[in-house]
C-alpha atoms as a PDB file:
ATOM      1  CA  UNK A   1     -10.568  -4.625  26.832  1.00  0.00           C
ATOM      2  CA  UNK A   2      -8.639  -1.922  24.949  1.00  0.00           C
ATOM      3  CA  UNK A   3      -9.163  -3.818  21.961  1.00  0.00           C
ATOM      4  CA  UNK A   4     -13.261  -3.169  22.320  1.00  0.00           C
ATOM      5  CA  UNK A   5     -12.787   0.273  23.294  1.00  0.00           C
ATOM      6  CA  UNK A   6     -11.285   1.470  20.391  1.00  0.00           C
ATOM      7  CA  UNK A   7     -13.386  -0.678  18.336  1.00  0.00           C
ATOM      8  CA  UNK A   8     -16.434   0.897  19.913  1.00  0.00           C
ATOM      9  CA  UNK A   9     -14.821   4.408  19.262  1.00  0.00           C
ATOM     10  CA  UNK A  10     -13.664   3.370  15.510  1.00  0.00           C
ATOM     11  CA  UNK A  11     -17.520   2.851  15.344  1.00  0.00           C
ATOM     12  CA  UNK A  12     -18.364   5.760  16.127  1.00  0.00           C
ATOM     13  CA  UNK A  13     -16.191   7.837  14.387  1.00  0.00           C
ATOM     14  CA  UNK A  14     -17.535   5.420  10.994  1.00  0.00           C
ATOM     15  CA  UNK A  15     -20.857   6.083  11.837  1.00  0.00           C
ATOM     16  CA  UNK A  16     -20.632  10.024  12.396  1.00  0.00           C
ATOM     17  CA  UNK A  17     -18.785  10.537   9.450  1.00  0.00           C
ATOM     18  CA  UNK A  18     -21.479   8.416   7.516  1.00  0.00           C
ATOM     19  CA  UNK A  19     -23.935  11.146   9.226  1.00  0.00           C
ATOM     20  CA  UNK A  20     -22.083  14.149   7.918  1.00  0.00           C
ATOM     21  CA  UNK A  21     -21.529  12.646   4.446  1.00  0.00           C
ATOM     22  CA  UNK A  22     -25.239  12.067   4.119  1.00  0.00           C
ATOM     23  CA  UNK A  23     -26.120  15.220   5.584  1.00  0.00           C
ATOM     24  CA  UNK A  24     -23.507  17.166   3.319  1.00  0.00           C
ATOM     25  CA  UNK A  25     -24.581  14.983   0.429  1.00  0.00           C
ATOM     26  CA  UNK A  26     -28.257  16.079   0.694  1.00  0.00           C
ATOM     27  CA  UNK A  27     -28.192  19.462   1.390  1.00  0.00           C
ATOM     28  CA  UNK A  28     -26.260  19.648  -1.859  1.00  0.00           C
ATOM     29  CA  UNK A  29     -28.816  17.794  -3.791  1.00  0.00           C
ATOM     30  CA  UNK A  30     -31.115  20.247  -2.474  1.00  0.00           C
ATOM     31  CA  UNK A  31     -29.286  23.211  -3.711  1.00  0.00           C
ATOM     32  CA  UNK A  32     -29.171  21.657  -6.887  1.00  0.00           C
ATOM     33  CA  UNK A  33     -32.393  21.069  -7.261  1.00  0.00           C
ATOM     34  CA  UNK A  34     -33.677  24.100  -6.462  1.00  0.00           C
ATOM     35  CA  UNK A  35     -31.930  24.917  -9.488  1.00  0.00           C
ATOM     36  CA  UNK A  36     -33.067  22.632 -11.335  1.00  0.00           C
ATOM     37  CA  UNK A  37     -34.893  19.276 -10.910  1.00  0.00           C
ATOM     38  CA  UNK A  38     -32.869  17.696 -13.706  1.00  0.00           C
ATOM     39  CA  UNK A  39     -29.805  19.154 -11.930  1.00  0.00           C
ATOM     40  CA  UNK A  40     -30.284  17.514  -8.725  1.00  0.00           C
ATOM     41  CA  UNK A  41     -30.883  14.300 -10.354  1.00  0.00           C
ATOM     42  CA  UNK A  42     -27.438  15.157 -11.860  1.00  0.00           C
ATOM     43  CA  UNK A  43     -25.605  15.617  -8.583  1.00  0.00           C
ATOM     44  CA  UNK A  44     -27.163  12.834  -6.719  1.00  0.00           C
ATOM     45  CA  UNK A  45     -26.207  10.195  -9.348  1.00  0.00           C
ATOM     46  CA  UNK A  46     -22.679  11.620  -9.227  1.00  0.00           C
ATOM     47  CA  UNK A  47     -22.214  11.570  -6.042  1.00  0.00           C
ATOM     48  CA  UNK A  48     -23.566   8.359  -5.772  1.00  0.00           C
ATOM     49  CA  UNK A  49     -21.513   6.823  -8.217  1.00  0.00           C
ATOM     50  CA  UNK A  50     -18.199   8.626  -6.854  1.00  0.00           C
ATOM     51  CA  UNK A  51     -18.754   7.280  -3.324  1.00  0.00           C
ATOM     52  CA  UNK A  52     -19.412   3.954  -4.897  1.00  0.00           C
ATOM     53  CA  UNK A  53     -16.314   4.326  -6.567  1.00  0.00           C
ATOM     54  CA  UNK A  54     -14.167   5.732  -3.755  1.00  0.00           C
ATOM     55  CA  UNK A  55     -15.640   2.491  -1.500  1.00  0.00           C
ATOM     56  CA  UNK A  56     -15.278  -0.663  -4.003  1.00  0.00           C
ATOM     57  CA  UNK A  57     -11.852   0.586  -5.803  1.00  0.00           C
ATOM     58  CA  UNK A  58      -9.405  -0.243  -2.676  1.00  0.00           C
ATOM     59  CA  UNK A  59     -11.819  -3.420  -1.985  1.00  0.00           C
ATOM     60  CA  UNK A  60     -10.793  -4.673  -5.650  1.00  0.00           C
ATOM     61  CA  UNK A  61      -7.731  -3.437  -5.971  1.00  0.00           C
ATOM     62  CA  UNK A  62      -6.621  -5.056  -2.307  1.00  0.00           C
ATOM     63  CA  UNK A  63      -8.823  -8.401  -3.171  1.00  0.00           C
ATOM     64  CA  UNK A  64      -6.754  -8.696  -6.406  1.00  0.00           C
ATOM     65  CA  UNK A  65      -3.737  -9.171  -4.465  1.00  0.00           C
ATOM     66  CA  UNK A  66      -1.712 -11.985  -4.609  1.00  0.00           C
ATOM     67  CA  UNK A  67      -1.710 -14.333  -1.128  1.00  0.00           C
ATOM     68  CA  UNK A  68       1.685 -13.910   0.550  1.00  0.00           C
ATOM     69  CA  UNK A  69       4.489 -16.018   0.218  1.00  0.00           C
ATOM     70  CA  UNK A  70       5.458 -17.701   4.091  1.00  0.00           C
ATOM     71  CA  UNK A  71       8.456 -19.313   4.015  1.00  0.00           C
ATOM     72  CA  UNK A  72       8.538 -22.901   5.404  1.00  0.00           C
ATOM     73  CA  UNK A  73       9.902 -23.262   8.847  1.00  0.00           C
ATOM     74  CA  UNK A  74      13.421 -25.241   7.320  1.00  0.00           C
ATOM     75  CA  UNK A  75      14.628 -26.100   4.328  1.00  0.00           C
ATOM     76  CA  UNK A  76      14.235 -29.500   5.081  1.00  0.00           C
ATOM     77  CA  UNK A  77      10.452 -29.095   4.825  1.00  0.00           C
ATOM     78  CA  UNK A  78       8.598 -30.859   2.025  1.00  0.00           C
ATOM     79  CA  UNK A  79       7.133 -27.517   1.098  1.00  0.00           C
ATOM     80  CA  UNK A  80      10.436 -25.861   0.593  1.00  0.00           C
ATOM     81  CA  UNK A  81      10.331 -26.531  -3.095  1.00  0.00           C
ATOM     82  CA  UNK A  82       6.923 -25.345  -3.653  1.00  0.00           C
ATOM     83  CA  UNK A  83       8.172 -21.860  -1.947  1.00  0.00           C
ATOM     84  CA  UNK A  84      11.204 -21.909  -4.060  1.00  0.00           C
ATOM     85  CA  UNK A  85       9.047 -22.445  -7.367  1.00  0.00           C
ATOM     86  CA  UNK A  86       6.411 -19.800  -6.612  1.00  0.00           C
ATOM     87  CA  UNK A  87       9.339 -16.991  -5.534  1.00  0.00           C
ATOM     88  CA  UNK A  88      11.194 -17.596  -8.156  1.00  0.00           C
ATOM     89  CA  UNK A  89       7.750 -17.124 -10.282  1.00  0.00           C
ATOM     90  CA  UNK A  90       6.803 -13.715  -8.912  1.00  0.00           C
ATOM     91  CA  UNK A  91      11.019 -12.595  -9.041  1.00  0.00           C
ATOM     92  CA  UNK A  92      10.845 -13.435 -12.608  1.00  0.00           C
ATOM     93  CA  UNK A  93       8.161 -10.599 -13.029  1.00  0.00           C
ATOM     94  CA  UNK A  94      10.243  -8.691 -11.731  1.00  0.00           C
ATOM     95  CA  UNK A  95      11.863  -5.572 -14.272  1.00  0.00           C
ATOM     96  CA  UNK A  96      14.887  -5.180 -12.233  1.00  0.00           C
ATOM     97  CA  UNK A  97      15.832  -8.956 -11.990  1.00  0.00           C
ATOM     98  CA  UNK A  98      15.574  -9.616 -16.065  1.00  0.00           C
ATOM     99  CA  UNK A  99      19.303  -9.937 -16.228  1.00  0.00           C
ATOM    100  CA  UNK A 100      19.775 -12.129 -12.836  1.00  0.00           C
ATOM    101  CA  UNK A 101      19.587 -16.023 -12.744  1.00  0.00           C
ATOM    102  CA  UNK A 102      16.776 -17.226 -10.605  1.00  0.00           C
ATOM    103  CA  UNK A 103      17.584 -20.955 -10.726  1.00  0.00           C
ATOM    104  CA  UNK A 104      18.887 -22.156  -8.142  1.00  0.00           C
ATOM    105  CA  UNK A 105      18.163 -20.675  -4.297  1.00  0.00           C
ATOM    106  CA  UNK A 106      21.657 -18.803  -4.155  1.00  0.00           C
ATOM    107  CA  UNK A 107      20.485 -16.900  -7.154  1.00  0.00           C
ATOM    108  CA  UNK A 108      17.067 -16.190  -5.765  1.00  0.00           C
ATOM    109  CA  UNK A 109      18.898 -14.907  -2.604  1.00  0.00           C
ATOM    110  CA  UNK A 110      21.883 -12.652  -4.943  1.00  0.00           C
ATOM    111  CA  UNK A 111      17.983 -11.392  -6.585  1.00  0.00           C
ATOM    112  CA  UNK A 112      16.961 -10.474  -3.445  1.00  0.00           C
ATOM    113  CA  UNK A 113      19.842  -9.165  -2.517  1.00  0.00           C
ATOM    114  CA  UNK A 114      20.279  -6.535  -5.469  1.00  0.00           C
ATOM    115  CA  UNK A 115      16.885  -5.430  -4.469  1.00  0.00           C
ATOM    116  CA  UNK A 116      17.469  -5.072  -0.807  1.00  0.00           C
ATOM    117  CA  UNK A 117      20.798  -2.662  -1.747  1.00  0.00           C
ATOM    118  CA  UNK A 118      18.411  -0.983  -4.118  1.00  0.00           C
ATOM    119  CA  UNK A 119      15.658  -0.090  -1.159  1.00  0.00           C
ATOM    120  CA  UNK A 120      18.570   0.773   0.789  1.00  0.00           C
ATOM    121  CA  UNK A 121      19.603   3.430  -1.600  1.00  0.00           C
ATOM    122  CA  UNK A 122      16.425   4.582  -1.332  1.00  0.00           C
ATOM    123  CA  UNK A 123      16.004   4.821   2.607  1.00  0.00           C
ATOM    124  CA  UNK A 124      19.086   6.604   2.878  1.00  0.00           C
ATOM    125  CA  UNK A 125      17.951   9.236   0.654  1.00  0.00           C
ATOM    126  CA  UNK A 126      14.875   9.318   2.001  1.00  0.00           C
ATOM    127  CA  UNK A 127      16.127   9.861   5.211  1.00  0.00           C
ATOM    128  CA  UNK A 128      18.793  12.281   4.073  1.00  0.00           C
ATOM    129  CA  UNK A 129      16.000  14.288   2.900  1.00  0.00           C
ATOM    130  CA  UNK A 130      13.686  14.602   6.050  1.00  0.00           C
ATOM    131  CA  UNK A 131      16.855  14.596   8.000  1.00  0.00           C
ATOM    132  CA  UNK A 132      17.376  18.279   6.039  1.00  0.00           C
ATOM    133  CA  UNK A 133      14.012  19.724   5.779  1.00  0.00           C
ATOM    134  CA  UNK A 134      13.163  19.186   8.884  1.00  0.00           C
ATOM    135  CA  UNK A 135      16.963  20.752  10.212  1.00  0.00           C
ATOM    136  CA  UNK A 136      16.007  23.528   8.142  1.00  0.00           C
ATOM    137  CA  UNK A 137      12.397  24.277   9.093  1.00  0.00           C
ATOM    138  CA  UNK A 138      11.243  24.803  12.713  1.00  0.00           C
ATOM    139  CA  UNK A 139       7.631  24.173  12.365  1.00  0.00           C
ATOM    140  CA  UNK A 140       6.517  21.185  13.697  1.00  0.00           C
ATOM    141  CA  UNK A 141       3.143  21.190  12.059  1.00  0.00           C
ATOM    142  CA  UNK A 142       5.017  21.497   8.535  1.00  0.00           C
ATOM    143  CA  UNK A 143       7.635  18.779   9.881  1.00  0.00           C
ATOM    144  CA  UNK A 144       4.975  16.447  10.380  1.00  0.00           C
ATOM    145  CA  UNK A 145       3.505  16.945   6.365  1.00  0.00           C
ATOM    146  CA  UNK A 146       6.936  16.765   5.222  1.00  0.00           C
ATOM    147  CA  UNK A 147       7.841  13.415   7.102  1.00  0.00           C
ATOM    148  CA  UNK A 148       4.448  11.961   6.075  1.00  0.00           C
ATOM    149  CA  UNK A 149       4.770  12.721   2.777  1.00  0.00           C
ATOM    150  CA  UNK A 150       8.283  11.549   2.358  1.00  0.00           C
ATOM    151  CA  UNK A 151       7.263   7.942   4.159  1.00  0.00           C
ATOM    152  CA  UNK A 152       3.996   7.951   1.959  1.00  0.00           C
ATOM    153  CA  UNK A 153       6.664   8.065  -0.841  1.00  0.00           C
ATOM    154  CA  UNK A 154       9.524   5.790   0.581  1.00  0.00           C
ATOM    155  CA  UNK A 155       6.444   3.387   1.429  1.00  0.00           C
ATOM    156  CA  UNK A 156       5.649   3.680  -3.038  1.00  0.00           C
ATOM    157  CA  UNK A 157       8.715   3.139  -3.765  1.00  0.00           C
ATOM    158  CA  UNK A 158       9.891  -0.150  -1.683  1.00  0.00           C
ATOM    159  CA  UNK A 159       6.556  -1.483  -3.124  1.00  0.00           C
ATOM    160  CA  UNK A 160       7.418  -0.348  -6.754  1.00  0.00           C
ATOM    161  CA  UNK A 161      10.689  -2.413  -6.017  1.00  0.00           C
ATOM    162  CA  UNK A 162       9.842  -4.844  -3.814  1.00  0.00           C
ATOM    163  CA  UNK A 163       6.349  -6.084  -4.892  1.00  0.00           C
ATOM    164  CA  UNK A 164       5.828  -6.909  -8.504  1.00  0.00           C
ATOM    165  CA  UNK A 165       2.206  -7.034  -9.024  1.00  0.00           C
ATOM    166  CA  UNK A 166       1.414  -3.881  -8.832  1.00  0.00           C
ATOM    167  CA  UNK A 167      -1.300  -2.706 -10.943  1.00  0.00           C
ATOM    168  CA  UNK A 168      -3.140   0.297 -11.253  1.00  0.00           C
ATOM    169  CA  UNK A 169      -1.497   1.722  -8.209  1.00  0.00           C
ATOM    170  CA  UNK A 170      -1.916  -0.843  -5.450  1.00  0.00           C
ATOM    171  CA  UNK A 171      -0.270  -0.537  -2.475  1.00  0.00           C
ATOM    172  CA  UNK A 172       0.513  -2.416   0.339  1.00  0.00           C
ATOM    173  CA  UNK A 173       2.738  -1.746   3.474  1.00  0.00           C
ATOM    174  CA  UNK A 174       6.113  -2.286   3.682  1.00  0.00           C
ATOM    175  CA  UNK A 175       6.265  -5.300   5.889  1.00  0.00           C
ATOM    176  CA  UNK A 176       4.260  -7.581   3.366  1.00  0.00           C
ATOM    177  CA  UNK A 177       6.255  -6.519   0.764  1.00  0.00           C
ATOM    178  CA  UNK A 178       9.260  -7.681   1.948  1.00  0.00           C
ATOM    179  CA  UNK A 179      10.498 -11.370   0.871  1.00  0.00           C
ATOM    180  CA  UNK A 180      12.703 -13.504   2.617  1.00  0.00           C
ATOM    181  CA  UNK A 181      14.025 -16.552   2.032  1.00  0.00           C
ATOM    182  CA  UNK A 182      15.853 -19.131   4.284  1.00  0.00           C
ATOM    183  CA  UNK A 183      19.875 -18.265   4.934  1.00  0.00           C
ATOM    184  CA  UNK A 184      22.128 -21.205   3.880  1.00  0.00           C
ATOM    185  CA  UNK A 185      24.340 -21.520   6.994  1.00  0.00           C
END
């Protein structure tokens, strides 16, 4: 039920911003045209073409992605081998890894490994840094920017270390981006 209310309200919200874009969009054609025809040809193509942009860049970018790698439920598993293979694959692409072994699944998990202490490095300081601007400054309003920009930062950065495939600045959230493989206990 609270699923389909805020799906009704997400509507909304999509459709009245639609409404003001158009409305904006068109009362600056018309300022432009009164200008000058040619003009307001001008401006409506461009606008045009940079909300066409704006819409189908994420859509590419995010359908380019590669499909996530699920590990298999045990090692035992018949598709264990096939996960092995394609991790080892995408570590290989990997910049930070070009020194490591990736052949066998203890050096896939030491791979890992140097990349998880490397994140870590970079959560600390990222947290060392809110931790002090926001100690220092007693706005809440300007705590709020600073912590979002700081985790829309930490958030680039695991990806940049993480997730290999990025290309022309795709981004996806920190959970996905994480790889895990099976412990050897």
């Amino acid at each position: 039920m609270l699923l389909r209310i805020a799906a009704f309200i997400s509507a909304f919200v999509l459709v009245a911003f639609v409404v003001v874009l158009m409305n904006q969009t068109l009362q600056l054609v018309q300022v432009a045209s009164e200008a000058s025809p040619i003009l307001g040809k001008l401006v409506f193509y461009g606008l045009l073409a940079l909300y066409t942009t704006l819409l189908l860049v994420p859509l590419i970018l995010y359908l380019r992605l590669p499909k996530q790698l699920t590990p298999p439920t045990s090692i035992e598993s018949s598709g264990f081998p096939r996960y092995l293979a394609a991790l080892r694959k995408r570590l290989s692409k990997n910049s930070r890894l070009r020194e490591h072994p990736l052949t066998t699944q203890q050096h896939i998990e030491a791979a890992i490994a140097v990349l998880d202490k490397e994140v870590n490095v970079v959560v600390r300081s990222a947290a060392s840094s809110i931790f002090l601007t926001t100690a220092v400054c007693q706005s809440g309003r300007l705590d709020m920017l600073v912590v979002l920009s700081v985790q829309t930062k930490l958030i680039w950065k695991i990806a940049h270390i993480y997730f290999i495939f990025i290309k022309s600045s795709i981004l996806r959230t920190a959970k996905s981006a994480e790889i895990q493989t099976p412990s050897t206990n």
